[in-house]
N, C-alpha and C. Protein backbone atom coordinates (compact mmCIF):
# COMPACT_ATOMS: atom_id res chain seq x y z
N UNK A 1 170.34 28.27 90.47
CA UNK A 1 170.36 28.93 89.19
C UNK A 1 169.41 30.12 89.27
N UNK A 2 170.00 31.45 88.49
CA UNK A 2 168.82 32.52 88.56
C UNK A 2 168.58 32.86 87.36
N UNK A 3 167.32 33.19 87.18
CA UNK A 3 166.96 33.46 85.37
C UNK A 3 165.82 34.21 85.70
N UNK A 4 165.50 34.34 84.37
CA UNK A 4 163.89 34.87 84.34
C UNK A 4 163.09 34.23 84.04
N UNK A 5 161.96 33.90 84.36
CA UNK A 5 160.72 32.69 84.02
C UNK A 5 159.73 33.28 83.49
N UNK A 6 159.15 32.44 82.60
CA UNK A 6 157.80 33.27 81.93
C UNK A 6 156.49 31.92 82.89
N UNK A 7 155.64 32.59 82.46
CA UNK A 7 154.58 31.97 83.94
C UNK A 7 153.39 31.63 82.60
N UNK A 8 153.42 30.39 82.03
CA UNK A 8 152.84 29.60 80.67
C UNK A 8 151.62 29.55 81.02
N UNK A 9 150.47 30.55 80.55
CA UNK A 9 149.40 29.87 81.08
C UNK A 9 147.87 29.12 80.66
N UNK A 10 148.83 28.37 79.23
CA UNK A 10 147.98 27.59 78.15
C UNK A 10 148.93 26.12 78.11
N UNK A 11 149.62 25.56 79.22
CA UNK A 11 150.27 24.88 79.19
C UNK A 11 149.89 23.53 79.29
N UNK A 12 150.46 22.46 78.27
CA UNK A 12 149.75 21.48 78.06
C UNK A 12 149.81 20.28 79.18
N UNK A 13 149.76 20.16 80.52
CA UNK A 13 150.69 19.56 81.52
C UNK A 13 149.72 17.86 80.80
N UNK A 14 149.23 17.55 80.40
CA UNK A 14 148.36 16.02 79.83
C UNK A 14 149.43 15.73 78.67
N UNK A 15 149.95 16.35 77.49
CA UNK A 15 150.51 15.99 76.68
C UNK A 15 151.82 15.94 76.70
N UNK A 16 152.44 16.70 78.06
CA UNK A 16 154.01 16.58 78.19
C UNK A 16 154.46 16.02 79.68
N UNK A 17 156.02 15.78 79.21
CA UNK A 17 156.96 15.41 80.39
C UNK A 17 157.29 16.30 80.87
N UNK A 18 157.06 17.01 82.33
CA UNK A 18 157.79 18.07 82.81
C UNK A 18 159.21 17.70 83.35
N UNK A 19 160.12 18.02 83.06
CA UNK A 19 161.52 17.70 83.69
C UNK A 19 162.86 18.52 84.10
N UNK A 20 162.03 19.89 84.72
CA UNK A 20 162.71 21.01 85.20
C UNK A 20 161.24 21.83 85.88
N UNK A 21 161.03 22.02 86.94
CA UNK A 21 159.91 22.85 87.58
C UNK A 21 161.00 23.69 88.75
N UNK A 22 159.98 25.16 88.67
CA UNK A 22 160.40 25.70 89.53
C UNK A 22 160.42 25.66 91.09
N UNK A 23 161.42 25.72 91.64
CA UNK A 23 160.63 25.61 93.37
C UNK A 23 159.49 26.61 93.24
N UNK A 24 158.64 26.03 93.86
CA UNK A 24 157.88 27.10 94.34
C UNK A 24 157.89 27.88 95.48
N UNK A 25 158.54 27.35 96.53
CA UNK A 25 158.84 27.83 97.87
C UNK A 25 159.88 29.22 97.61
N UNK A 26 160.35 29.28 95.93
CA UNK A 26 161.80 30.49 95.53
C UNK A 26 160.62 31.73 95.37
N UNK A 27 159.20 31.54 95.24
CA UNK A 27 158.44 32.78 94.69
C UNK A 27 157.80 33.59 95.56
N UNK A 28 157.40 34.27 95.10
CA UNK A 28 156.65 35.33 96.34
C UNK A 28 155.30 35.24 95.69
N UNK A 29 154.55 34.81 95.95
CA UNK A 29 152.71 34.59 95.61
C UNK A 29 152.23 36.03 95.67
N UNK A 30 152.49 36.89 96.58
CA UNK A 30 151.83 37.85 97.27
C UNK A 30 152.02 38.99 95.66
N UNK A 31 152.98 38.68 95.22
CA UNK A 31 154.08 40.07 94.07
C UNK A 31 153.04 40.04 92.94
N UNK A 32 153.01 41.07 93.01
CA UNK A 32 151.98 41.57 91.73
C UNK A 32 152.46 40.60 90.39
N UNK A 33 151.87 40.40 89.66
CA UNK A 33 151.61 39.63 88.60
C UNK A 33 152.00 38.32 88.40
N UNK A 34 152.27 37.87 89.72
CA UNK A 34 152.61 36.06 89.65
C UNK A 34 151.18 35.82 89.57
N UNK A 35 151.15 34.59 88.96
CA UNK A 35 149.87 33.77 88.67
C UNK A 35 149.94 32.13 89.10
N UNK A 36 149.54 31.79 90.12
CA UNK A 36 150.00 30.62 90.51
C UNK A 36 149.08 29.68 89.75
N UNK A 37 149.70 28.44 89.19
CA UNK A 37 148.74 27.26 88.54
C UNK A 37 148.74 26.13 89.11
N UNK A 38 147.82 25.07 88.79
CA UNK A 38 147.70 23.89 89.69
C UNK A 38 149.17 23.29 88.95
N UNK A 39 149.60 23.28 87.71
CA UNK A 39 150.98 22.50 87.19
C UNK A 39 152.27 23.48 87.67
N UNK A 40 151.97 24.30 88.42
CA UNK A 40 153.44 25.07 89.11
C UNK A 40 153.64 25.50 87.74
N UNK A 41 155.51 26.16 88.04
CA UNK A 41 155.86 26.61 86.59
C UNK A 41 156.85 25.47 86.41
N UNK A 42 156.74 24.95 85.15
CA UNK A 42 157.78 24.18 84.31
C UNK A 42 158.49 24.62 83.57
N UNK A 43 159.59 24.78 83.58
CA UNK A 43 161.20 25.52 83.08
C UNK A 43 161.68 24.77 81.78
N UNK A 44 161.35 23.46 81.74
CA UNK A 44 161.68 22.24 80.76
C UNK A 44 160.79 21.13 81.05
N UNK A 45 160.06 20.63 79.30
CA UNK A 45 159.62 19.47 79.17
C UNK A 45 159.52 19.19 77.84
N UNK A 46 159.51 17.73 77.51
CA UNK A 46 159.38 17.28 76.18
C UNK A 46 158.12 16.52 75.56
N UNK A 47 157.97 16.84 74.74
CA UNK A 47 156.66 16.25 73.92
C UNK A 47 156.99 15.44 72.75
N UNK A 48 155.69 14.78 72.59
CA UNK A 48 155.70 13.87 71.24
C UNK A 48 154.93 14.82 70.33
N UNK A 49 155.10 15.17 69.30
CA UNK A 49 154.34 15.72 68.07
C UNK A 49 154.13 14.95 66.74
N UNK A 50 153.39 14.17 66.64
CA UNK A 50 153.23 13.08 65.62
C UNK A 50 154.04 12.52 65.95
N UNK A 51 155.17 11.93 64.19
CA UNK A 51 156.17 11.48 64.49
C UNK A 51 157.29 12.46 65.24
N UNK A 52 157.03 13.04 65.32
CA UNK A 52 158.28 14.00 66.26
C UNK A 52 158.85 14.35 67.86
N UNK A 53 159.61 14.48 67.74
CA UNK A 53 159.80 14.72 69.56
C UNK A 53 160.01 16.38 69.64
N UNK A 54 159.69 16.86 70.99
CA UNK A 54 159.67 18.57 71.05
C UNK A 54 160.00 18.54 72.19
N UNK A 55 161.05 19.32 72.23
CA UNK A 55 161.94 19.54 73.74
C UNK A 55 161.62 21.17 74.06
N UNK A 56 161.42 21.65 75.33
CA UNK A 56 161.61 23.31 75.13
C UNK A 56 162.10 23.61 76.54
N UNK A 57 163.05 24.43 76.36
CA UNK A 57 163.21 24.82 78.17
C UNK A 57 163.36 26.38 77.75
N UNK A 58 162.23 26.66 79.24
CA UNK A 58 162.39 28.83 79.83
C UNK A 58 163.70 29.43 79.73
N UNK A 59 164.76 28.22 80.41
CA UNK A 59 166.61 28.55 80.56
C UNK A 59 166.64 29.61 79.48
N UNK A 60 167.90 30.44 80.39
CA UNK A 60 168.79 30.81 78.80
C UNK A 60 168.72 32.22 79.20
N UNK A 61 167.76 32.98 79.62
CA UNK A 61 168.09 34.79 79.97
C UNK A 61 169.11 35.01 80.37
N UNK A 62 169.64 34.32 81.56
CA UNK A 62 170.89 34.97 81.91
C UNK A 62 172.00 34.41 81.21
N UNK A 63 172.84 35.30 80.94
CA UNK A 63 174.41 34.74 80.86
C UNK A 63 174.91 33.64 81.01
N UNK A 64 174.66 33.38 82.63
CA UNK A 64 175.42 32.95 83.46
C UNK A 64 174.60 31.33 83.46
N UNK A 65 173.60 31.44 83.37
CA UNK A 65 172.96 30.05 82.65
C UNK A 65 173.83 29.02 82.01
N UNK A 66 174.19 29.81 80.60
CA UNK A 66 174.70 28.95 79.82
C UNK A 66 175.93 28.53 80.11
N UNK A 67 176.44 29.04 81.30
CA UNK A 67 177.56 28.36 81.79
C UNK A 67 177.36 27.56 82.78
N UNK A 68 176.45 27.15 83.80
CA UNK A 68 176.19 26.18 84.50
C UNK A 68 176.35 24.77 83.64
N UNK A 69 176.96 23.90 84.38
CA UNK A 69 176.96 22.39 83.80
C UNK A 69 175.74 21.68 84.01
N UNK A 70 174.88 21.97 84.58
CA UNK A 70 173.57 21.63 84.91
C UNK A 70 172.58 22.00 83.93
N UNK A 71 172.56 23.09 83.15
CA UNK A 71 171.93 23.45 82.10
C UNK A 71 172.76 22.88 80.78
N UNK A 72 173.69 22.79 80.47
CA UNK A 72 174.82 22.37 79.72
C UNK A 72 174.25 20.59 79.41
N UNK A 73 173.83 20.25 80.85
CA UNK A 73 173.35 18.81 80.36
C UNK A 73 172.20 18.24 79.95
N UNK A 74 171.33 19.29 80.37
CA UNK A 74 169.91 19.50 79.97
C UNK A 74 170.06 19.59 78.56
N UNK A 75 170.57 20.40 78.33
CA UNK A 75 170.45 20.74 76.56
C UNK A 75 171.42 19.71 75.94
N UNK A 76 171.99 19.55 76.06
CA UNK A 76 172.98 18.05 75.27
C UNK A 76 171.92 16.76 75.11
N UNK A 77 171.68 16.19 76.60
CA UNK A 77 170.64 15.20 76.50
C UNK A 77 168.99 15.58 75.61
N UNK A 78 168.54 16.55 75.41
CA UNK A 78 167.32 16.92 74.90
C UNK A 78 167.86 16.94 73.36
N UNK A 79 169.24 17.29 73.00
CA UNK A 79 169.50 17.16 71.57
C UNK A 79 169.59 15.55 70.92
N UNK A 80 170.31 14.47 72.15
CA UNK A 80 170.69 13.80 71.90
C UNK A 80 169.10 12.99 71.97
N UNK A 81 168.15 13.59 73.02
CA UNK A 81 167.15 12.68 72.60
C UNK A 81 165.77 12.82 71.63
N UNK A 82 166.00 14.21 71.51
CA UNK A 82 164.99 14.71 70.38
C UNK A 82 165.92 14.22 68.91
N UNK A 83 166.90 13.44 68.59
CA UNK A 83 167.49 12.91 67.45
C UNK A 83 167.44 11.89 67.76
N UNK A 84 166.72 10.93 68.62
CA UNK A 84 166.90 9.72 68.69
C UNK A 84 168.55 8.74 68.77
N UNK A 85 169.52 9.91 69.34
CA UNK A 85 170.44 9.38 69.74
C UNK A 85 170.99 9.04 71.07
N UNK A 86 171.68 8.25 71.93
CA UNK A 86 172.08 8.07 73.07
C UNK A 86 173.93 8.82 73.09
N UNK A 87 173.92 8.77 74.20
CA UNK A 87 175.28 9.68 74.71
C UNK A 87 175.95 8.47 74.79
């Protein structure tokens, strides 16, 4: 998959599930304004907020994203489980 990533760097990695990280081996360290962190970059994870659940994924810049079935299932399951429903 190719997109654009934003590089989070107030990210809560103690209070969430990461469940999409980037390779890191896809980046170039050396390229001006990457910022490498000890939690890598995470693309998708979900949180508890009180009573609430909080899903968020980076996905989605390109086009061509939202047509992968791989992203397609990411976001179905995060709806179905931030509503407390099963598929």
């Amino acid at each position: 998959m190719n997109d654009e990533i934003y590089q989070i760097s107030d990210f809560d990695y103690r209070g969430s599930r990461v469940l999409l990280r980037l390779d890191q081996s896809s980046v170039d360290l050396n390229k001006a304004g990457v910022h490498q962190r000890f939690y890598g970059w995470p693309l998708a994870w979900k949180r508890f907020y009180g009573e609430g659940r909080v899903f968020y994924s980076a996905l989605g810049h390109e086009a061509s994203v939202w047509q992968d079935p791989r992203c397609q299932k990411i976001l179905t399951n995060a709806i179905l489980w931030s509503t407390r429903r099963s598929a």
